[in-house]
PDB file of N, CA and C in Angstrom:
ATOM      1  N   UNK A   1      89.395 144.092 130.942  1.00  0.00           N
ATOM      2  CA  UNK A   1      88.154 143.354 130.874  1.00  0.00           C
ATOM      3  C   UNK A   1      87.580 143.179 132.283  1.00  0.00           C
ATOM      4  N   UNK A   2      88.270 143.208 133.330  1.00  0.00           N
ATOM      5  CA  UNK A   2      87.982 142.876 134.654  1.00  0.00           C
ATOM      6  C   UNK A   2      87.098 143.485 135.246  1.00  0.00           C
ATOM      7  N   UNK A   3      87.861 145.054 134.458  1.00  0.00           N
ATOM      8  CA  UNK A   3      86.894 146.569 135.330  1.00  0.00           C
ATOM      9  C   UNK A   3      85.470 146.290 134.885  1.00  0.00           C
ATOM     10  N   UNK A   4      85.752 146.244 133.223  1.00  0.00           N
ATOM     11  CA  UNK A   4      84.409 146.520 133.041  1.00  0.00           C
ATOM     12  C   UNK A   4      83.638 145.307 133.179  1.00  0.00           C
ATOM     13  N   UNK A   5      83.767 144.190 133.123  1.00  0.00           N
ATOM     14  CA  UNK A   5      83.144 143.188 134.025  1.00  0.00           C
ATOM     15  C   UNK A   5      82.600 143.957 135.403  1.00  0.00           C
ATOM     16  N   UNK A   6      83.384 144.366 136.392  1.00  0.00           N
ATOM     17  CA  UNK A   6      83.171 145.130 137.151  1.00  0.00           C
ATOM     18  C   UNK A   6      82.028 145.969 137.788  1.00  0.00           C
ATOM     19  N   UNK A   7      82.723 147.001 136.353  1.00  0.00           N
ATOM     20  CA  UNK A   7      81.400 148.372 136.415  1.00  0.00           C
ATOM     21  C   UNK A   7      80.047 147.727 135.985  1.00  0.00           C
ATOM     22  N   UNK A   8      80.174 146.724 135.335  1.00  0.00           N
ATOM     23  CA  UNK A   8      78.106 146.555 134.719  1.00  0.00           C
ATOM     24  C   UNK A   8      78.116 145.897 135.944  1.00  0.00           C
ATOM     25  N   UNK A   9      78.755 144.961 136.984  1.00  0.00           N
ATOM     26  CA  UNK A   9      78.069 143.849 137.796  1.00  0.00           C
ATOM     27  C   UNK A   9      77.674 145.594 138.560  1.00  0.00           C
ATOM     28  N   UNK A  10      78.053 146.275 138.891  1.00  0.00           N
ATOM     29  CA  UNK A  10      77.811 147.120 140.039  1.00  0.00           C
ATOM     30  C   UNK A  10      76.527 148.310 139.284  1.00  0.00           C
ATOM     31  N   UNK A  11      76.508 148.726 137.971  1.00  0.00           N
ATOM     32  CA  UNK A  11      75.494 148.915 137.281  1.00  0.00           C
ATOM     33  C   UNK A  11      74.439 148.412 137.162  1.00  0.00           C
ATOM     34  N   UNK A  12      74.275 146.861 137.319  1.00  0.00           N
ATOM     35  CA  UNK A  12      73.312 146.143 137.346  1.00  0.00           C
ATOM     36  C   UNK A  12      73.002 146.289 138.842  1.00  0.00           C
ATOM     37  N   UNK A  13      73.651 146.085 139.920  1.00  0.00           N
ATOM     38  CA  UNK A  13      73.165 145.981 141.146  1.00  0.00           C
ATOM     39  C   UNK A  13      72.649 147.514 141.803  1.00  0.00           C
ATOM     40  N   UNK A  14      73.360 148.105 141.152  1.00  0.00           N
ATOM     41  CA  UNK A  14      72.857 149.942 141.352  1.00  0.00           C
ATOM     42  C   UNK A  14      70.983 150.108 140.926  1.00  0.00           C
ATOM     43  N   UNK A  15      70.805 149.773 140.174  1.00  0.00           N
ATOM     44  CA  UNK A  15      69.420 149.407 139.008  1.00  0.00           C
ATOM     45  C   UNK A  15      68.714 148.345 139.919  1.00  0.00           C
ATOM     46  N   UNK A  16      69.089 147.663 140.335  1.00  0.00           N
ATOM     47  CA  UNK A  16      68.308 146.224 141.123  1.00  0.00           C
ATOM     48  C   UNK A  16      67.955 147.028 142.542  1.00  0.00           C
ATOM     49  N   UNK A  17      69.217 148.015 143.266  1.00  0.00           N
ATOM     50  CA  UNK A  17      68.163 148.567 144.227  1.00  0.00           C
ATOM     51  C   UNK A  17      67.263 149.775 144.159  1.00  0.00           C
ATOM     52  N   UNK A  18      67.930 150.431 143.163  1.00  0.00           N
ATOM     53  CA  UNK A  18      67.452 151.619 142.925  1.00  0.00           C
ATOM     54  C   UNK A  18      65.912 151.824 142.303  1.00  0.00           C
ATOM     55  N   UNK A  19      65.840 150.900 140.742  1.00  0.00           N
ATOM     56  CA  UNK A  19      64.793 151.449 140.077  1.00  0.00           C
ATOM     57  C   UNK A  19      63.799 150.372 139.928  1.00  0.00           C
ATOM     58  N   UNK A  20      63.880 149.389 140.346  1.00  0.00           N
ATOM     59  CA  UNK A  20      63.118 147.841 140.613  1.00  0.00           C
ATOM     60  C   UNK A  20      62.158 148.208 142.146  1.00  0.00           C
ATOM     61  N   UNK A  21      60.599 147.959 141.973  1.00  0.00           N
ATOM     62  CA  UNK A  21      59.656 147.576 142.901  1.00  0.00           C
ATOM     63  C   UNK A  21      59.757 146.358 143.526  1.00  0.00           C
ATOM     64  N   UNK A  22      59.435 146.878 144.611  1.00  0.00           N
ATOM     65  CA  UNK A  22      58.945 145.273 145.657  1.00  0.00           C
ATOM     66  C   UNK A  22      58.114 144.432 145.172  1.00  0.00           C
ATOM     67  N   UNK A  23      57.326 145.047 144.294  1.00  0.00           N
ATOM     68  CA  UNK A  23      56.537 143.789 143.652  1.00  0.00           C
ATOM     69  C   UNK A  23      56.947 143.313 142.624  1.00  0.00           C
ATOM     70  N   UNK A  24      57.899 143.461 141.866  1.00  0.00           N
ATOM     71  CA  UNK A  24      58.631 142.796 141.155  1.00  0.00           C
ATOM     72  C   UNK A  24      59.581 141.994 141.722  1.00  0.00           C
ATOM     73  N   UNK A  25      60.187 142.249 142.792  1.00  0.00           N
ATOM     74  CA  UNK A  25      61.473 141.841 143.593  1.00  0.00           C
ATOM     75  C   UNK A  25      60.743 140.183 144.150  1.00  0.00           C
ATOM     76  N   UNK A  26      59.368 140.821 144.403  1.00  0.00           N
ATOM     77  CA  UNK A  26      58.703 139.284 145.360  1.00  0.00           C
ATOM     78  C   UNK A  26      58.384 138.602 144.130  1.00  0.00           C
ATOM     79  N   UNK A  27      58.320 138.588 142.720  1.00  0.00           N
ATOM     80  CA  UNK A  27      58.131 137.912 142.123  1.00  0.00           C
ATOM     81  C   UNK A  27      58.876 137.011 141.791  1.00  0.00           C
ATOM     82  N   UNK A  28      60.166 137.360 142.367  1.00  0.00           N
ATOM     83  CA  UNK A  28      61.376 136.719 141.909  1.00  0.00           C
ATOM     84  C   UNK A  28      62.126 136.368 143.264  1.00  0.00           C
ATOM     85  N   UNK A  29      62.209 135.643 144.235  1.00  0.00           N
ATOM     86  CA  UNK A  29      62.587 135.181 145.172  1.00  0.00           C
ATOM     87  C   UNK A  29      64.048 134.436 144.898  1.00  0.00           C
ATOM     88  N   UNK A  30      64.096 133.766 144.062  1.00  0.00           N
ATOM     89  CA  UNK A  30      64.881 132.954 143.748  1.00  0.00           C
ATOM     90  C   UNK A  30      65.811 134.368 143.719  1.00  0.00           C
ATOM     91  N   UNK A  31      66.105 135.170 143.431  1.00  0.00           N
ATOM     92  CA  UNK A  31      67.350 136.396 143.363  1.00  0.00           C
ATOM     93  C   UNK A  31      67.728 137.010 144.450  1.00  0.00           C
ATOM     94  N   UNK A  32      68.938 136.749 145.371  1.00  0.00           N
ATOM     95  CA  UNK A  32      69.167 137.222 146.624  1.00  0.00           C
ATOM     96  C   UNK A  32      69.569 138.595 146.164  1.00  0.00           C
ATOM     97  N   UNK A  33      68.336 139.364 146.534  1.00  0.00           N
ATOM     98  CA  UNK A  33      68.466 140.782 146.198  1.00  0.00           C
ATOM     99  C   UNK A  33      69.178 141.137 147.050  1.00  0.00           C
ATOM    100  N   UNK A  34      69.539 141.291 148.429  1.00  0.00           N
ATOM    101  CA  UNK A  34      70.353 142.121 149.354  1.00  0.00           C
ATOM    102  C   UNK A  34      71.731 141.222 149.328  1.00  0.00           C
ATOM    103  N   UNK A  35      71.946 140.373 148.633  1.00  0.00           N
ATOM    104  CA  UNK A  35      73.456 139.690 148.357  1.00  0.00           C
ATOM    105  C   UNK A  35      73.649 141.257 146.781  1.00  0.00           C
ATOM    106  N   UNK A  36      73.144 141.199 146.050  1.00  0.00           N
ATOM    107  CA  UNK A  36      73.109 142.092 144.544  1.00  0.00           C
ATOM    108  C   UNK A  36      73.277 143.250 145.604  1.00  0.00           C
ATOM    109  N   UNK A  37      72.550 144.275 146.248  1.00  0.00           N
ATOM    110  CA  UNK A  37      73.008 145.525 146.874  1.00  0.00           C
ATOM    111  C   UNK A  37      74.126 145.294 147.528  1.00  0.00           C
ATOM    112  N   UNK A  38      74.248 144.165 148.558  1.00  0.00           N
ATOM    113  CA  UNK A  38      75.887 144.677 149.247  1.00  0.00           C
ATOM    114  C   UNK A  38      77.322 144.289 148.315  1.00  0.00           C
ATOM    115  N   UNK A  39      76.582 143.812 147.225  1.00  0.00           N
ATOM    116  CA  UNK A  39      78.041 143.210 146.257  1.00  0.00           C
ATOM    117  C   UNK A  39      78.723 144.664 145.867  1.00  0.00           C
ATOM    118  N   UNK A  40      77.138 145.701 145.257  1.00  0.00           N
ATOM    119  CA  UNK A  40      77.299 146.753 144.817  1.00  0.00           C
ATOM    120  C   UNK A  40      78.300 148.011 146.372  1.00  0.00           C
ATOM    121  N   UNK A  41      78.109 147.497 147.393  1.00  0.00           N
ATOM    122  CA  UNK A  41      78.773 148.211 148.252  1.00  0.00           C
ATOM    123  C   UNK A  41      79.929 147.885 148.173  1.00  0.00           C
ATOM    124  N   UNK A  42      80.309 146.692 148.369  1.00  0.00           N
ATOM    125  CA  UNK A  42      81.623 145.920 148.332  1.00  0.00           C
ATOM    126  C   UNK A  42      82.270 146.493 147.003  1.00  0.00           C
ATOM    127  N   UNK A  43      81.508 146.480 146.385  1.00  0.00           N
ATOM    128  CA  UNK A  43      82.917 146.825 144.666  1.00  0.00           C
ATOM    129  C   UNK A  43      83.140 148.179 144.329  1.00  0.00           C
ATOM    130  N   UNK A  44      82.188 149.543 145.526  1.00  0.00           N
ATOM    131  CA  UNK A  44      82.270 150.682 144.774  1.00  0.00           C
ATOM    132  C   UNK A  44      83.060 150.895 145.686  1.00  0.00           C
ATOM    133  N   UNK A  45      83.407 150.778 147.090  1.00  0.00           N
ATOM    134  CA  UNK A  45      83.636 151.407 148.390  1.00  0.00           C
ATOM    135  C   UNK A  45      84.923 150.511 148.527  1.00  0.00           C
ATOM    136  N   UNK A  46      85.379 149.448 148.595  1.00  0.00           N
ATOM    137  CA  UNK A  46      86.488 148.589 148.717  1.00  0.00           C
ATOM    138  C   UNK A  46      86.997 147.736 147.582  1.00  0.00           C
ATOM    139  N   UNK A  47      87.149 148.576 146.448  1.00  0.00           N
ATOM    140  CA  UNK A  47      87.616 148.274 145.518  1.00  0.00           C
ATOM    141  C   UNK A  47      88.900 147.487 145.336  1.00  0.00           C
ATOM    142  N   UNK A  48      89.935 147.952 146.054  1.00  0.00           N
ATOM    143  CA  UNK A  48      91.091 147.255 146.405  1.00  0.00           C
ATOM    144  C   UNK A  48      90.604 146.024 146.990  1.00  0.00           C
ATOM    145  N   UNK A  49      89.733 145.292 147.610  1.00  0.00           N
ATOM    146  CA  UNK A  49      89.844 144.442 147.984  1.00  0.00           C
ATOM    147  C   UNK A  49      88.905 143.566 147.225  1.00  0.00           C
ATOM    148  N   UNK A  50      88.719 143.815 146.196  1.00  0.00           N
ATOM    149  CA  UNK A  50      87.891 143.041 145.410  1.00  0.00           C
ATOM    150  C   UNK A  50      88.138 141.700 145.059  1.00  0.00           C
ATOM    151  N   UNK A  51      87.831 140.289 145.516  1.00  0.00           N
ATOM    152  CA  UNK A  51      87.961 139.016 145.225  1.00  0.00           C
ATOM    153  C   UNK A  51      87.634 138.395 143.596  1.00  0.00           C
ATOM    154  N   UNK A  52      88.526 138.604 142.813  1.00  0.00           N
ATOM    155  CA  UNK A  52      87.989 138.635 141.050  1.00  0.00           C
ATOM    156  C   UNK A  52      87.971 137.025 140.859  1.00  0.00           C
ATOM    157  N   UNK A  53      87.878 136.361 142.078  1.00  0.00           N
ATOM    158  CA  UNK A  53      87.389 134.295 141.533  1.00  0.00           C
ATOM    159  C   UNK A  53      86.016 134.825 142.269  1.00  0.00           C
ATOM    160  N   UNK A  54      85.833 135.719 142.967  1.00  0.00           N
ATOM    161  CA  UNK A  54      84.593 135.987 143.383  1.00  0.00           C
ATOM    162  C   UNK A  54      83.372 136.878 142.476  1.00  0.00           C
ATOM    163  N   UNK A  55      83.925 137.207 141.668  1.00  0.00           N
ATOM    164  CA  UNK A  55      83.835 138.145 140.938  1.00  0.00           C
ATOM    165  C   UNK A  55      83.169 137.206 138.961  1.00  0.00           C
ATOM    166  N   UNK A  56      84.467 136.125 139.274  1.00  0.00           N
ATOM    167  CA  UNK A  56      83.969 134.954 138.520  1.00  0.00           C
ATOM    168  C   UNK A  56      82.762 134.275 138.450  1.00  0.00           C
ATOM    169  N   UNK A  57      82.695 133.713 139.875  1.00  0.00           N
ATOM    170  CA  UNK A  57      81.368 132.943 140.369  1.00  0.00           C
ATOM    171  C   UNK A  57      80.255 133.702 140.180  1.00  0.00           C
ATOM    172  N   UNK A  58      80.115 135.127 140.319  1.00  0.00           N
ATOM    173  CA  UNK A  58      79.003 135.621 140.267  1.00  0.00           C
ATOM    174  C   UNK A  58      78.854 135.577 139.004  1.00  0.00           C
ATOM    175  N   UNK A  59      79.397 135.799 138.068  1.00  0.00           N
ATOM    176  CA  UNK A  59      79.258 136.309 136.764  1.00  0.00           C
ATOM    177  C   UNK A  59      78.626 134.488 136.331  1.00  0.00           C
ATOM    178  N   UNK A  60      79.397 133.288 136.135  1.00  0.00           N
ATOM    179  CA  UNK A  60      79.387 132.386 136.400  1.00  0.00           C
ATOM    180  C   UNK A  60      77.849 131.563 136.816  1.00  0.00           C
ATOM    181  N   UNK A  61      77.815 131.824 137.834  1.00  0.00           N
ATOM    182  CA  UNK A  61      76.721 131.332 139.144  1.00  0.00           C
ATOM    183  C   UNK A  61      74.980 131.895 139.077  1.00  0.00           C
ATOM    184  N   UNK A  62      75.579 133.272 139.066  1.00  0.00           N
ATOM    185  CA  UNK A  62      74.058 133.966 139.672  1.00  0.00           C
ATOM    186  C   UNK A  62      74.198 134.882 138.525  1.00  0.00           C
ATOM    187  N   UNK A  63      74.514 135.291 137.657  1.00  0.00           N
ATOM    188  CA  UNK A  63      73.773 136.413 136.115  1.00  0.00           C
ATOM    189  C   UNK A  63      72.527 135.204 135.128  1.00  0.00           C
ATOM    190  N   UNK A  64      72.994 134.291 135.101  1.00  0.00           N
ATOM    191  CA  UNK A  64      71.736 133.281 134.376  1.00  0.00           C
ATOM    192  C   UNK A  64      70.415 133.284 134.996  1.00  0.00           C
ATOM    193  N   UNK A  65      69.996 133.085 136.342  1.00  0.00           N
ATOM    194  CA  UNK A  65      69.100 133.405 137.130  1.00  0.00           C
ATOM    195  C   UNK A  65      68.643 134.618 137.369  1.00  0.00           C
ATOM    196  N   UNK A  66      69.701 135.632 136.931  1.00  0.00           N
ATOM    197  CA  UNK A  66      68.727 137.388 137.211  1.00  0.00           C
ATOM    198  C   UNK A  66      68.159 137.741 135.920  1.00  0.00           C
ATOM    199  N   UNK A  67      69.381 136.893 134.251  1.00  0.00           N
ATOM    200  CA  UNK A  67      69.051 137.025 133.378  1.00  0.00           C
ATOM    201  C   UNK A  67      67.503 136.682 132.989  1.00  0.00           C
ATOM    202  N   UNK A  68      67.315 135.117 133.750  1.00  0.00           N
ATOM    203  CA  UNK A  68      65.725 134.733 133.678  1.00  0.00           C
ATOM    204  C   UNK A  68      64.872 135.388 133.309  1.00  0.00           C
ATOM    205  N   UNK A  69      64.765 135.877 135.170  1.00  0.00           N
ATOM    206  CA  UNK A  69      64.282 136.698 135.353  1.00  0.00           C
ATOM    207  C   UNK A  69      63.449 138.387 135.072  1.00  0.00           C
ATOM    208  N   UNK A  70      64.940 138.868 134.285  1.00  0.00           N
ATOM    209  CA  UNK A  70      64.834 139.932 133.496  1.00  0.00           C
ATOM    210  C   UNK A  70      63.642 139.283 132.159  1.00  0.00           C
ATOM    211  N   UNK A  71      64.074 138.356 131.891  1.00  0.00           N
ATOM    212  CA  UNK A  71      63.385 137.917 130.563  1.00  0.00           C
ATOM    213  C   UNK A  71      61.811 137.916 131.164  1.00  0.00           C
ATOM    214  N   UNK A  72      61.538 137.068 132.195  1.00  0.00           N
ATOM    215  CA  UNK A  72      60.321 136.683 132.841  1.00  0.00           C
ATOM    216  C   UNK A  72      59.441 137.911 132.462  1.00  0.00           C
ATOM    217  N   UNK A  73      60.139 139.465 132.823  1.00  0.00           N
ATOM    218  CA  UNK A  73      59.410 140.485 133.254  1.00  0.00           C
ATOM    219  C   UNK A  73      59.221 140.892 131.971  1.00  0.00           C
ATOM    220  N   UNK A  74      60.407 141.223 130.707  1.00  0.00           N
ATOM    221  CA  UNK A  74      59.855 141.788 129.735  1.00  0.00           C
ATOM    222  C   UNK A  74      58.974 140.565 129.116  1.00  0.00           C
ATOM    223  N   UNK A  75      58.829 139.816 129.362  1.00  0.00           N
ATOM    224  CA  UNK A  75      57.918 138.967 128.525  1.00  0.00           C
ATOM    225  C   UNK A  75      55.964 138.968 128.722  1.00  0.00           C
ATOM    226  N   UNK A  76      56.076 139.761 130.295  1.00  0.00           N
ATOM    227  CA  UNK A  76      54.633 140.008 130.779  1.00  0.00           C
ATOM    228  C   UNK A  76      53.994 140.847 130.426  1.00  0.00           C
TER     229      UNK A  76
END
């Protein structure tokens, strides 16, 4: 369950830098977008050192606020 916890947080953050505009990105401030890209560095590249209470918190902490968000946009 961990991995794939894992693979979507880094799927999602792959997608957040990749296929998402700046003008969507400024619509949403409240989302530390360059915390979401280097998480995605941190979990593909140093996998072994992956912090999984860190891994918690995000899931935890900051997916309700991107979830919003996501909603915000398909709703416009």
């Amino acid at each position: 369950m961990q991995d794939a916890v894992l693979w979507r947080l880094q799927t999602i953050a792959d997608a957040a830098r990749n296929h998402l505009s700046d003008e969507l990105k400024e619509r949403h401030p409240e989302i530390r977008w360059r915390a979401v890209y280097g998480f995605r560095n941190i979990a593909a590249h140093d996998y072994a050192e992956v912090n999984l209470a860190l891994i918690w918190e995000i899931v935890e902490r900051h997916l309700g606020p991107l979830r919003t968000a996501v909603g915000d946009e398909l709703d416009r």
